[in-house]
C-alpha atoms as a PDB file:
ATOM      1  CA  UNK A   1     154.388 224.363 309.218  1.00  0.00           C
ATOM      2  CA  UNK A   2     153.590 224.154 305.620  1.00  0.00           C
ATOM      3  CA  UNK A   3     151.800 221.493 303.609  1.00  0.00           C
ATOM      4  CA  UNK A   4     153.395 220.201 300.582  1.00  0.00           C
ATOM      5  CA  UNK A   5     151.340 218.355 297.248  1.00  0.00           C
ATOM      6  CA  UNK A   6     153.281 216.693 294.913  1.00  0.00           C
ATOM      7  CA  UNK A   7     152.574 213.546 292.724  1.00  0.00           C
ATOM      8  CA  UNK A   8     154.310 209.830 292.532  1.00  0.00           C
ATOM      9  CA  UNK A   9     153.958 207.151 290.943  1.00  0.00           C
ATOM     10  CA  UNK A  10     151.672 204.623 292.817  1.00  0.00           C
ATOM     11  CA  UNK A  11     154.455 202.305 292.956  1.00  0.00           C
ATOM     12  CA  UNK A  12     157.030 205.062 294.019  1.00  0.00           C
ATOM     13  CA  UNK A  13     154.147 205.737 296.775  1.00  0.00           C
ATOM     14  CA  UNK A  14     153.798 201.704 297.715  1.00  0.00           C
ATOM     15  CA  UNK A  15     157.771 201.619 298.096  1.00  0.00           C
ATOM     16  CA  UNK A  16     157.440 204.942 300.367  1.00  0.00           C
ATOM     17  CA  UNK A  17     154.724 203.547 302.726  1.00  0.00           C
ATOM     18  CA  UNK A  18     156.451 200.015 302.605  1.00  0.00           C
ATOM     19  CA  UNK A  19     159.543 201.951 303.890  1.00  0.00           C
ATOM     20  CA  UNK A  20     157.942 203.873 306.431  1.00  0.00           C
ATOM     21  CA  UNK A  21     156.396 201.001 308.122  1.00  0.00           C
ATOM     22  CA  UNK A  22     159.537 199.156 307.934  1.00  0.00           C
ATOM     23  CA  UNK A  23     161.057 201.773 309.816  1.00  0.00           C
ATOM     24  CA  UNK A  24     157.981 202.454 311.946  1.00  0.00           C
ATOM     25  CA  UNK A  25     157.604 206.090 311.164  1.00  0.00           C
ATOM     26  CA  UNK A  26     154.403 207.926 309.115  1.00  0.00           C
ATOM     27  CA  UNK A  27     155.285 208.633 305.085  1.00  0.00           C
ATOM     28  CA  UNK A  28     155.075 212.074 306.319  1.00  0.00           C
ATOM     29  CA  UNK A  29     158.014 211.565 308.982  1.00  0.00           C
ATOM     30  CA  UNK A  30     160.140 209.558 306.821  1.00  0.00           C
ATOM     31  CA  UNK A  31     159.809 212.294 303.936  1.00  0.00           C
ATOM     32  CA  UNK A  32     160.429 215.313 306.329  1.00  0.00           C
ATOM     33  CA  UNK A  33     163.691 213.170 307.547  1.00  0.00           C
ATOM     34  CA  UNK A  34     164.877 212.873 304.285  1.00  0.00           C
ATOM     35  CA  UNK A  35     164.617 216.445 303.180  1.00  0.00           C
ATOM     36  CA  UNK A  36     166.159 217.297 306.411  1.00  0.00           C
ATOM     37  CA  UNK A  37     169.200 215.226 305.298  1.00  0.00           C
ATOM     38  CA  UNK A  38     169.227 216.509 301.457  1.00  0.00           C
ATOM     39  CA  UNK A  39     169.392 220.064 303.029  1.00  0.00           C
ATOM     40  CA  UNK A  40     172.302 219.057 305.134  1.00  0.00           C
ATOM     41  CA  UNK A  41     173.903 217.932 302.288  1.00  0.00           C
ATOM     42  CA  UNK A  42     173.394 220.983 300.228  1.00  0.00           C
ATOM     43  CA  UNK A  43     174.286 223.382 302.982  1.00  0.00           C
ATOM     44  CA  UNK A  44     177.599 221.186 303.690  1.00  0.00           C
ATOM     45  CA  UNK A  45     178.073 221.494 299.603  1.00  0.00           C
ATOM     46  CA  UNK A  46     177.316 225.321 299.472  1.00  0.00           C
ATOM     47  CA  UNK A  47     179.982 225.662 302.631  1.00  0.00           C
ATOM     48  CA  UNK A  48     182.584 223.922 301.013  1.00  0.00           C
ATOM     49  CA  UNK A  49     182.061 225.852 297.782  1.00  0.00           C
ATOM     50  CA  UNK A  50     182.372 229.154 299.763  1.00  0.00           C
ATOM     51  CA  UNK A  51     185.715 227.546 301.514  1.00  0.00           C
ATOM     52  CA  UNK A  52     187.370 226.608 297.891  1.00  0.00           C
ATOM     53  CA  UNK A  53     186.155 230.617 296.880  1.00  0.00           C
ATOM     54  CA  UNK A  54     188.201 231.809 299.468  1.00  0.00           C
ATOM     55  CA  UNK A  55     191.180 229.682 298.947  1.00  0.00           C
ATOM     56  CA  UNK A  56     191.393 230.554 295.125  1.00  0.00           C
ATOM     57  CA  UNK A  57     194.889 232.098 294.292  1.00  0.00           C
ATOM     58  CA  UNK A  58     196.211 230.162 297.526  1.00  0.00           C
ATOM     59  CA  UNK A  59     197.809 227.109 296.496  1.00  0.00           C
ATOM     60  CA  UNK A  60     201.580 228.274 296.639  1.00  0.00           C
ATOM     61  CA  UNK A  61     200.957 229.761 299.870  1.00  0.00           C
ATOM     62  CA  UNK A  62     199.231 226.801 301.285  1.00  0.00           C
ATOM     63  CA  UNK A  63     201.985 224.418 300.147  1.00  0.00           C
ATOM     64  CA  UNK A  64     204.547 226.761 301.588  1.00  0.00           C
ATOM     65  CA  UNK A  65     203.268 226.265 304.784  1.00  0.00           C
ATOM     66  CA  UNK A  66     202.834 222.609 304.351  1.00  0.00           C
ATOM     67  CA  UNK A  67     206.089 222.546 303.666  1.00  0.00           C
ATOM     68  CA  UNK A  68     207.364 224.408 306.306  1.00  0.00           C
ATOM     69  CA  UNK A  69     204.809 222.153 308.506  1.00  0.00           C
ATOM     70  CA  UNK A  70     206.317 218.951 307.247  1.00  0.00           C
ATOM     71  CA  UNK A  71     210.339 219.997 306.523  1.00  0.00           C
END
């Protein structure tokens, strides 16, 4: 596991703990959820990316078989 130092605004740090006490978690819990998520979304982004890539150049075919899916 790696530590991580970064700096916040003491109010940005206030609303953090606030938060984290709210949900009953540490600041350090409820900031390693939330990265956890924001990676998620960025692998889910990068995927889709990759997916479009390999579609390029594939629209008439697609709708072809759409066609033939719905006709």
């Amino acid at each position: 596991m790696s530590a991580l130092t970064f700096r916040l605004s003491e109010q940005k740090h206030q609303r953090l703990k606030e938060m984290a006490q709210q949900q009953n978690v540490s600041v350090n819990k409820l900031l390693d959820e939330t990265v956890s998520v924001l990676l998620a979304e960025h692998d889910a982004y990068t995927r889709f990316l990759a997916r479009v890539a390999l579609g390029k150049n594939q629209v008439p075919r697609g709708l072809d078989l759409l066609n033939k899916a719905i006709g």
